[in-house]
C-alpha atoms as a PDB file:
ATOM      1  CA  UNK A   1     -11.606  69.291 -55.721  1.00  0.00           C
ATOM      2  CA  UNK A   2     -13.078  71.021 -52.382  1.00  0.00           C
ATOM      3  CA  UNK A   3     -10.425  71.072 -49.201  1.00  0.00           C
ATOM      4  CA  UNK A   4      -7.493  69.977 -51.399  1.00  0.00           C
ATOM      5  CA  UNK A   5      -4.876  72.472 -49.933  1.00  0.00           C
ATOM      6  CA  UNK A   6      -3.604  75.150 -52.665  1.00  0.00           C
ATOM      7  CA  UNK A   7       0.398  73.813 -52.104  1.00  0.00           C
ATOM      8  CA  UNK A   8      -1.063  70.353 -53.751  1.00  0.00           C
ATOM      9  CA  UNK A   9      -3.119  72.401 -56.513  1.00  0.00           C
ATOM     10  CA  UNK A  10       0.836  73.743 -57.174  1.00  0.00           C
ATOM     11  CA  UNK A  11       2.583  70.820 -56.719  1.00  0.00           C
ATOM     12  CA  UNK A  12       0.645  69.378 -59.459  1.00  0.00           C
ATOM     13  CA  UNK A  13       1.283  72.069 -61.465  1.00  0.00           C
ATOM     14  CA  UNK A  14       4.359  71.863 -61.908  1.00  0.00           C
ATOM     15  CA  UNK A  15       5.073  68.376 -61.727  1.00  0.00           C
ATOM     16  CA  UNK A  16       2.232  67.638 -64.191  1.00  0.00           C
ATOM     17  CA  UNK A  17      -0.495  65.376 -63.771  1.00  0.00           C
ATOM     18  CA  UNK A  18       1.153  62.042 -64.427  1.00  0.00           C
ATOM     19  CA  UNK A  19       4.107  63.157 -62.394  1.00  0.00           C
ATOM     20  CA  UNK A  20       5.784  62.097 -59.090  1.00  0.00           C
ATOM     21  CA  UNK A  21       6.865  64.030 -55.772  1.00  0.00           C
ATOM     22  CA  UNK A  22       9.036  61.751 -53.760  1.00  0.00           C
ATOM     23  CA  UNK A  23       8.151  58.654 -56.029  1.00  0.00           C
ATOM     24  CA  UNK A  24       4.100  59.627 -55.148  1.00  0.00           C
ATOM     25  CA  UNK A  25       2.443  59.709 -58.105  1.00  0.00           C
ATOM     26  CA  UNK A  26       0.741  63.349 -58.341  1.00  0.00           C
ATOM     27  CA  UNK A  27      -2.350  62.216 -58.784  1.00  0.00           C
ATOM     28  CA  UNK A  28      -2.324  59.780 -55.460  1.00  0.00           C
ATOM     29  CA  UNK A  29      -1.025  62.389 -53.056  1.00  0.00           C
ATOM     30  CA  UNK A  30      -3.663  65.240 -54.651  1.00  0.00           C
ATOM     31  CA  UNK A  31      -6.549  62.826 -54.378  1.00  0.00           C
ATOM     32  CA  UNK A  32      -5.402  61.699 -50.795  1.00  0.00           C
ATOM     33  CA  UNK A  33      -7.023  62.869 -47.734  1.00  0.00           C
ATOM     34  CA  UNK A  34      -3.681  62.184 -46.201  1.00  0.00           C
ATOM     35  CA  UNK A  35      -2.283  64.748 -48.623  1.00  0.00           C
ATOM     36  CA  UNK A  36      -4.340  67.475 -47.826  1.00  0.00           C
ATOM     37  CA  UNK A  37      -3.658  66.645 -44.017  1.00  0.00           C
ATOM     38  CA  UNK A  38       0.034  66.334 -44.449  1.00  0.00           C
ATOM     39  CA  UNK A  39       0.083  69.921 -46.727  1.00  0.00           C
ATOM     40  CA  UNK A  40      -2.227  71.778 -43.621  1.00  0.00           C
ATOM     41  CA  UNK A  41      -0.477  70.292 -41.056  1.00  0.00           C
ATOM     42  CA  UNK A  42       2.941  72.054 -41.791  1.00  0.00           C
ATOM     43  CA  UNK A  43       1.413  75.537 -41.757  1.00  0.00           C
ATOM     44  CA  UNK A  44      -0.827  74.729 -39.009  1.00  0.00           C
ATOM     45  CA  UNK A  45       2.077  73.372 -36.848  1.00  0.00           C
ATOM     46  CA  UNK A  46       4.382  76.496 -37.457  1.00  0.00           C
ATOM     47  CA  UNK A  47       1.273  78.790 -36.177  1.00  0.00           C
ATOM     48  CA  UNK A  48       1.407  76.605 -33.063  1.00  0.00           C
ATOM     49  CA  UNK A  49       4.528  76.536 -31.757  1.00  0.00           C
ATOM     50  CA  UNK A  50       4.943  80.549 -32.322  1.00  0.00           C
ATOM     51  CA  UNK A  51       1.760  80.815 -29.865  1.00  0.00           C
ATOM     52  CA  UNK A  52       3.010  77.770 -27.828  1.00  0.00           C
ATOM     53  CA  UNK A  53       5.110  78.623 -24.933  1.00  0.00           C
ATOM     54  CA  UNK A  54       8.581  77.518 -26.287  1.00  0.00           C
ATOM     55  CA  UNK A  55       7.668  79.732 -29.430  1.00  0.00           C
ATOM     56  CA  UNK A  56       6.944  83.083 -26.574  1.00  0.00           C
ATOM     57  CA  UNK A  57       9.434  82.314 -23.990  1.00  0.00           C
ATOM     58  CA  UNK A  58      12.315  80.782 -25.698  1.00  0.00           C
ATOM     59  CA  UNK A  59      13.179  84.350 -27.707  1.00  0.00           C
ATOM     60  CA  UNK A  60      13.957  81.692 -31.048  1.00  0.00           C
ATOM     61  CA  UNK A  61      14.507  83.579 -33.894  1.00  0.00           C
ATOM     62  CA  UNK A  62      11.944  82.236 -36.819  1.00  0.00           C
ATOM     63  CA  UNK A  63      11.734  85.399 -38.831  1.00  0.00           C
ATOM     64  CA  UNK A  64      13.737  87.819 -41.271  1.00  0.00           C
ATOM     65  CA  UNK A  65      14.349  91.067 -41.324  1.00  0.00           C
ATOM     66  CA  UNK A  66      12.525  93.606 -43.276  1.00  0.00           C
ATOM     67  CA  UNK A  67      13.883  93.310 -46.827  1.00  0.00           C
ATOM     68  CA  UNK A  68      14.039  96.375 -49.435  1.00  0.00           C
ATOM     69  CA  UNK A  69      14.032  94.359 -52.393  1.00  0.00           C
ATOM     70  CA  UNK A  70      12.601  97.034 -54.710  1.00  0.00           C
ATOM     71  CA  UNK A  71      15.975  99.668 -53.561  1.00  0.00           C
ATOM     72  CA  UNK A  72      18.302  96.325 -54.075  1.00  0.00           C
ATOM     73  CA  UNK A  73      16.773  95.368 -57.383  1.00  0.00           C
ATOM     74  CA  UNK A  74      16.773  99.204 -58.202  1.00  0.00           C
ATOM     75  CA  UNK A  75      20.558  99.667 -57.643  1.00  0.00           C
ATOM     76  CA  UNK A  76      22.120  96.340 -58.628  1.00  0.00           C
ATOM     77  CA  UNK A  77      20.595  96.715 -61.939  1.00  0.00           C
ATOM     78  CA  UNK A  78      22.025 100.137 -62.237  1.00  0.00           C
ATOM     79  CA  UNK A  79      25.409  99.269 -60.507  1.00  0.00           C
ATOM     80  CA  UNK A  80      25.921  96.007 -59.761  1.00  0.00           C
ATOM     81  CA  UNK A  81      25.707  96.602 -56.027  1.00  0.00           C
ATOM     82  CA  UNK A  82      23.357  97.311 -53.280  1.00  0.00           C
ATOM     83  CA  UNK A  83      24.789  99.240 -50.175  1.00  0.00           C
ATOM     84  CA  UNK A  84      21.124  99.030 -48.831  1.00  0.00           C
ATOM     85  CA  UNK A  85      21.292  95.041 -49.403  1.00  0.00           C
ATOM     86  CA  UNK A  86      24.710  94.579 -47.923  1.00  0.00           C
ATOM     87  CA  UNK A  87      23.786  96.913 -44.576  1.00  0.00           C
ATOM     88  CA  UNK A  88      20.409  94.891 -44.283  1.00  0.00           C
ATOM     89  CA  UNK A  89      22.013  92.158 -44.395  1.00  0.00           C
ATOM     90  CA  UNK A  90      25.220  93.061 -41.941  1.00  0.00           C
ATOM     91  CA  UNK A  91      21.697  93.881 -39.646  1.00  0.00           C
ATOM     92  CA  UNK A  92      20.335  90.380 -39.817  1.00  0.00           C
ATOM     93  CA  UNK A  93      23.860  88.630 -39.346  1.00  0.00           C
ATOM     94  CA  UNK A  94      24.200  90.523 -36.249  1.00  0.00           C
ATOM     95  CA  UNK A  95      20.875  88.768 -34.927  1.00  0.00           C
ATOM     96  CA  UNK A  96      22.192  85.108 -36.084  1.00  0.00           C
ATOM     97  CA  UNK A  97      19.707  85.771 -39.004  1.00  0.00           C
ATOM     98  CA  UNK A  98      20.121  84.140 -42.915  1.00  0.00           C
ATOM     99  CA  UNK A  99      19.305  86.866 -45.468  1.00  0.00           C
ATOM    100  CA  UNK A 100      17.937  86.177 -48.929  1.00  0.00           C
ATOM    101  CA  UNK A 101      20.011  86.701 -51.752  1.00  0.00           C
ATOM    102  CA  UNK A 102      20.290  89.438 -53.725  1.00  0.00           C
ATOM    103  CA  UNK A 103      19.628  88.028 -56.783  1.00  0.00           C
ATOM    104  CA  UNK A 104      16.007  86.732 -58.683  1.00  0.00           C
ATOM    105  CA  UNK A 105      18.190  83.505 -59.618  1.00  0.00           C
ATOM    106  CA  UNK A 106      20.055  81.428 -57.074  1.00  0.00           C
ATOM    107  CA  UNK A 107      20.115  77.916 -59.226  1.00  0.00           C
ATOM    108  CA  UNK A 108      23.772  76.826 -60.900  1.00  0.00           C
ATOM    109  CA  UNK A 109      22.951  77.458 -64.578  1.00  0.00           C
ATOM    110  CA  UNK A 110      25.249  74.351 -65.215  1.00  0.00           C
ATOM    111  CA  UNK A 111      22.925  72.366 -63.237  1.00  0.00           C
ATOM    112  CA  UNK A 112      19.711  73.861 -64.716  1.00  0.00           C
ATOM    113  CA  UNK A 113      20.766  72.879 -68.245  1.00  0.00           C
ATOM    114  CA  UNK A 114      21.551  69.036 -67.127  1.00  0.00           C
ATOM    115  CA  UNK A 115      18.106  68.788 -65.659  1.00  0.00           C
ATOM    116  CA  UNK A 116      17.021  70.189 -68.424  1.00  0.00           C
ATOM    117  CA  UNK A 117      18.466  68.025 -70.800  1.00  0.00           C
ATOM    118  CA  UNK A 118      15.942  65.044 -68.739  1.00  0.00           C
ATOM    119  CA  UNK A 119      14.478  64.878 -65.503  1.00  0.00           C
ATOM    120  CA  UNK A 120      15.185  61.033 -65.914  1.00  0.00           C
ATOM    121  CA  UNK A 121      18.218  60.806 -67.150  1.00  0.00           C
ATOM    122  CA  UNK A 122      19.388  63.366 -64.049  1.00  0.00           C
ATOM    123  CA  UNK A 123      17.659  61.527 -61.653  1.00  0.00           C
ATOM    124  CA  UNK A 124      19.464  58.254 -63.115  1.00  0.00           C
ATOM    125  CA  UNK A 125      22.644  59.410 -63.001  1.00  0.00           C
ATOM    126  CA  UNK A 126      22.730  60.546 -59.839  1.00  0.00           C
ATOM    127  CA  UNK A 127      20.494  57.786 -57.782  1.00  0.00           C
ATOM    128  CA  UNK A 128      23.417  56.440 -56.205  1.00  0.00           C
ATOM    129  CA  UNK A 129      23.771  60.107 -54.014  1.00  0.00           C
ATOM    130  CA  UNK A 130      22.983  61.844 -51.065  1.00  0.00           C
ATOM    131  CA  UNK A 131      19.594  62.999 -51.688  1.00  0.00           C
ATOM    132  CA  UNK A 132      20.307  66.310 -49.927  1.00  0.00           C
ATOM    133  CA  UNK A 133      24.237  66.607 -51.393  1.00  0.00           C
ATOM    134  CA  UNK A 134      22.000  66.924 -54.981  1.00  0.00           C
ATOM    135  CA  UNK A 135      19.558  68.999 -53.871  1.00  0.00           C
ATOM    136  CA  UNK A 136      22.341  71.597 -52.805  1.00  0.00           C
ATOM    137  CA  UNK A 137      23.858  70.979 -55.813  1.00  0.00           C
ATOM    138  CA  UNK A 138      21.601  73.095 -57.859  1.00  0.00           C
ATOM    139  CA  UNK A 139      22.387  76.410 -55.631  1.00  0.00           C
ATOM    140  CA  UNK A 140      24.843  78.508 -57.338  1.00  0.00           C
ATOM    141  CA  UNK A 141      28.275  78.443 -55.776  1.00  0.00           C
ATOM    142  CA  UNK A 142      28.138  82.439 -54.283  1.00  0.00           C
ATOM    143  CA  UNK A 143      24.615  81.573 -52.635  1.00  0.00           C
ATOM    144  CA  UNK A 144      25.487  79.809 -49.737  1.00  0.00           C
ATOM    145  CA  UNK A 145      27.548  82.742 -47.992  1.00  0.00           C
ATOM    146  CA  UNK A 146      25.669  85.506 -49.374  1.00  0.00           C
ATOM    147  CA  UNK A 147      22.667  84.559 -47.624  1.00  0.00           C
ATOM    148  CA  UNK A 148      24.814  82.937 -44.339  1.00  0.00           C
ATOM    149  CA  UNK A 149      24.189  79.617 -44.429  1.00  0.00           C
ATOM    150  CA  UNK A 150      27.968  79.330 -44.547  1.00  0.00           C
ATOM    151  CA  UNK A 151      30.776  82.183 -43.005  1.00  0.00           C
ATOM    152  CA  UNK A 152      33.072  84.328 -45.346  1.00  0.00           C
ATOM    153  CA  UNK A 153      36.779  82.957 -45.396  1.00  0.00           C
ATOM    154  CA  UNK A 154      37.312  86.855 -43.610  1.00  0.00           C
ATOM    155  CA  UNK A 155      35.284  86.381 -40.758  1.00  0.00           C
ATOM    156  CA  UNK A 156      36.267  86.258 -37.116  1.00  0.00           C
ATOM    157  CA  UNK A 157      35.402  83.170 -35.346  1.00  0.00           C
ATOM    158  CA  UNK A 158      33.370  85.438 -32.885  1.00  0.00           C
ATOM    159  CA  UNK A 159      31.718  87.079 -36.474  1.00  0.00           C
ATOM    160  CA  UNK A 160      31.034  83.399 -37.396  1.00  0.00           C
ATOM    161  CA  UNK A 161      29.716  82.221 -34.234  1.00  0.00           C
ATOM    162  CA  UNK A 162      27.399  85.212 -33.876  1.00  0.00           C
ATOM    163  CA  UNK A 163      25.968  84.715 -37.256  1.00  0.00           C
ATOM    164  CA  UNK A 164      25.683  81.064 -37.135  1.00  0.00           C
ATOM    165  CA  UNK A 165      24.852  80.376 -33.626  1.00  0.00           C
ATOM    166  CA  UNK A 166      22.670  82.995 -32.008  1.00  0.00           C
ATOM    167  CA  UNK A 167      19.447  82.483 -32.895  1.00  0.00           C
ATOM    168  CA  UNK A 168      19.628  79.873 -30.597  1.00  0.00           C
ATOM    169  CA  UNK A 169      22.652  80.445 -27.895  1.00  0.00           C
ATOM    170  CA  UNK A 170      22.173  83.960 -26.801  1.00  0.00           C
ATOM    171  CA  UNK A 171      22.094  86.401 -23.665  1.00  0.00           C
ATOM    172  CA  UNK A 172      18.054  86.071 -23.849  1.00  0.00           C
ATOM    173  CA  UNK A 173      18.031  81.948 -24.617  1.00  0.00           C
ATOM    174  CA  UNK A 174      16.010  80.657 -21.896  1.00  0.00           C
ATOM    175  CA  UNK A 175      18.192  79.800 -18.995  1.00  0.00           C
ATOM    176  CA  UNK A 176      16.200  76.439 -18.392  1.00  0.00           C
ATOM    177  CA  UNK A 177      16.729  74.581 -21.662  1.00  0.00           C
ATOM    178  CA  UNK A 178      19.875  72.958 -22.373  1.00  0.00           C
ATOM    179  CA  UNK A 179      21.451  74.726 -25.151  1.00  0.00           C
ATOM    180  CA  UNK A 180      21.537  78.033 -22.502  1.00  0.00           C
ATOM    181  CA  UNK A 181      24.678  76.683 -21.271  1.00  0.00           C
ATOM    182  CA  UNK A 182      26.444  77.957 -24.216  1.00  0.00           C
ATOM    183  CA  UNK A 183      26.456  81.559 -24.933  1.00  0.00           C
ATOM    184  CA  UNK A 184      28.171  83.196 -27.670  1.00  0.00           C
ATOM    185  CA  UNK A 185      27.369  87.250 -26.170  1.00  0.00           C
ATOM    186  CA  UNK A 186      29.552  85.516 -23.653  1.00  0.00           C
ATOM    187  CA  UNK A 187      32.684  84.269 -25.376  1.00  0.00           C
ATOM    188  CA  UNK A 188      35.431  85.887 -23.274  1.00  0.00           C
ATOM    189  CA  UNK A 189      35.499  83.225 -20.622  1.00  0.00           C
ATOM    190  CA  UNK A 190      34.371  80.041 -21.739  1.00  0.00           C
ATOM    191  CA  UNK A 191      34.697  77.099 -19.422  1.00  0.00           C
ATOM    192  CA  UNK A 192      36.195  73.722 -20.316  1.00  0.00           C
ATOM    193  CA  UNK A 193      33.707  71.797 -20.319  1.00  0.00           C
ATOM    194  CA  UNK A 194      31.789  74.233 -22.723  1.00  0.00           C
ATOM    195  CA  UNK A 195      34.342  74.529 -25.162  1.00  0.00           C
ATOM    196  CA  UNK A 196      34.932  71.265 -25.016  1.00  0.00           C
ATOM    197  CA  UNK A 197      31.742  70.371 -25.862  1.00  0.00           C
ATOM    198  CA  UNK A 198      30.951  73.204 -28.708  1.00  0.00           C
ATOM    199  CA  UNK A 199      34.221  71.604 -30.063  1.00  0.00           C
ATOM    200  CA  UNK A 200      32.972  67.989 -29.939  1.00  0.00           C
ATOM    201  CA  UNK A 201      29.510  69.192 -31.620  1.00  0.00           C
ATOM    202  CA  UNK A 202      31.211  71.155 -34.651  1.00  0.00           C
ATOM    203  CA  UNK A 203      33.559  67.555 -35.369  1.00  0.00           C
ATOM    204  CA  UNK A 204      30.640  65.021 -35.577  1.00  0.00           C
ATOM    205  CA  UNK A 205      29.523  63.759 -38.797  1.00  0.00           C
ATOM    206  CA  UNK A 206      27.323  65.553 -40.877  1.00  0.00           C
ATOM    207  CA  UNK A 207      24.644  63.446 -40.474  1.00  0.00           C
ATOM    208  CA  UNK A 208      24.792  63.135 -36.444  1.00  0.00           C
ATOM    209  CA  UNK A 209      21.515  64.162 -35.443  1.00  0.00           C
ATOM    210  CA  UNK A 210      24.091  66.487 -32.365  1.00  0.00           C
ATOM    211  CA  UNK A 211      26.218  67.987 -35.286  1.00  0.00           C
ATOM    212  CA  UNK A 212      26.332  71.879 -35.151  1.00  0.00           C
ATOM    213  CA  UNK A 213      25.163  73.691 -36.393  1.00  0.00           C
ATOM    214  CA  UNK A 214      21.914  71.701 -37.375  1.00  0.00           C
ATOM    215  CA  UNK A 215      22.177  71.246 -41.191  1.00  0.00           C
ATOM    216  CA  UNK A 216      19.207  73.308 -41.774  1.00  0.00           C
ATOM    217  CA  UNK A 217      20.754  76.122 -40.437  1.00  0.00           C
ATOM    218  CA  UNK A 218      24.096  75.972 -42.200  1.00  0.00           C
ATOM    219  CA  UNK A 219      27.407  74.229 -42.897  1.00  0.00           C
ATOM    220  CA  UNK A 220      30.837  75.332 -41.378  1.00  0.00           C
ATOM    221  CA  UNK A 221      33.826  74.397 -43.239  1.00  0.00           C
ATOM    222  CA  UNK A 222      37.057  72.532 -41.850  1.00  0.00           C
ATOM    223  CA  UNK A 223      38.529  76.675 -41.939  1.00  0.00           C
ATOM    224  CA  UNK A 224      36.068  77.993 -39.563  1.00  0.00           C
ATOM    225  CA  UNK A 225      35.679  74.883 -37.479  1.00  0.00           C
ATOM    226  CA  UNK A 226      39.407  75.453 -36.720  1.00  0.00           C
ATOM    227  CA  UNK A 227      39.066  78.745 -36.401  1.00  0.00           C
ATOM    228  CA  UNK A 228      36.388  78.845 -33.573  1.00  0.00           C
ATOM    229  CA  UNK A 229      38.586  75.809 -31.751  1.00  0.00           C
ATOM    230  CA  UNK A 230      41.363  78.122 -31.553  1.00  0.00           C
ATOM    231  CA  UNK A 231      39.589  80.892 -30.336  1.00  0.00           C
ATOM    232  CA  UNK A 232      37.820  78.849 -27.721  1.00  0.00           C
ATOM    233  CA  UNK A 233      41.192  77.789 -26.326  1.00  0.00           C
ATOM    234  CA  UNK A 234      42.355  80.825 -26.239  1.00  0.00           C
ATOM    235  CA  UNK A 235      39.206  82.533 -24.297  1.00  0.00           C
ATOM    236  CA  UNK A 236      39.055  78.921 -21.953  1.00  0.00           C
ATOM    237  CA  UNK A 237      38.838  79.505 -18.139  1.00  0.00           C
ATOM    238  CA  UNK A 238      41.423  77.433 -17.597  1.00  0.00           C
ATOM    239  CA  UNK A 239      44.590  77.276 -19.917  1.00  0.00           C
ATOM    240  CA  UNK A 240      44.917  73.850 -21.812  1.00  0.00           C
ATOM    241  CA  UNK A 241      42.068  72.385 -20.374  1.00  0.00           C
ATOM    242  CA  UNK A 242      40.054  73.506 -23.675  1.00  0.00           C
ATOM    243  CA  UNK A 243      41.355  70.898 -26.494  1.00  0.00           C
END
């Protein structure tokens, strides 16, 4: 079909012909003119704001760093380590960066075989859940900190705070947007009402639309959440006003 976007050509491979993408059928969306528009519009959008001027001026991080994957794949199947992919990725953590895992495989192979078992049947048993709580189900359980969407239990709140906040809250954020007025290459005096509100952020409800960090980014756990609040009262401008 001419101008149906190649993600929709792949979509319907692998969902098969008769199959459904968000309770679509297949066959609608591919068909669709919407479809096509929806598919271009998302790489067409992320082209925009790069060249926009919130994508030049506002320093936000959107890409990786240069990955070696042949050297990692080279020495963790003769080892079963990479120094190249654990100093690459110390590298991109120190920019507020995720890295991608070291592995070919980062799906739960417990959860593989029960989809595997039936689509249906998985999908029935679990229609009663969070959509994304399933969907994050599937990622093995040593994913989610290898690649940094969540902090090691050994890091320092100002390690987690770099790696999970800088992208956006940095020395070069731009100092007219809103989230400028917290910095964390600028952690050793932190006023109250910054702290304060950092704290208030990092306690709402995973599905406030203010939570941080934003769930696409990453999680932090209870740990690390209590972590940073302690070290934010203890680097406050102004002893026990931070709480």
């Amino acid at each position: 079909m001419v101008g149906v976007a190649e993600g929709l050509d792949l979509l319907r491979a692998v969902e098969g012909v008769e199959g459904r993408y968000a309770a679509v059928p297949i066959a609608g969306l591919h068909a669709a003119k919407s479809g096509e528009l929806f598919s271009t519009f998302l790489t067409d959008a992320e082209g925009i704001s790069r060249l926009s001027p919130y994508g030049e001026n506002t320093n936000y991080r959107y890409e990786q760093l240069y990955v070696s994957s042949r050297e990692v794949l080279c020495e963790r199947l003769e080892t079963g380590a990479s120094p190249t992919w654990e100093r690459q990725r110390a590298q991109s953590r120190q920019q507020g960066l995720p890295f991608p895992f070291y592995g070919p495989d980062v799906v739960d192979a417990g959860r593989r075989a029960e989809l595997l078992k039936g689509q249906r049947d998985f999908l029935r048993r679990h229609q009663g859940e969070d959509t994304f709580d399933v969907a994050a189900s599937f990622i093995s359980a040593e994913v989610p900190a290898a690649v940094g969407f969540v902090p090691d239990p050994s890091d320092s709140a100002d390690t987690i705070l770099h790696a999970m906040c800088l992208r956006c809250h940095s020395n070069t954020t731009d100092t007219r947007l809103r989230r400028a007025r917290f910095n964390v290459d600028a952690t050793s005096r932190v006023p109250p009402s910054v702290a304060n509100a950092v704290r208030r952020r990092l306690t709402l409800p995973a599905t406030s639309p203010e939570v941080m960090p934003p769930r696409r980014v990453g999680e932090l756990p209870a740990w690390a959440i209590d972590r940073i609040g302690t070290y934010l009262g203890e680097h406050c401008t102004e002893p026990g006003a931070c709480n």
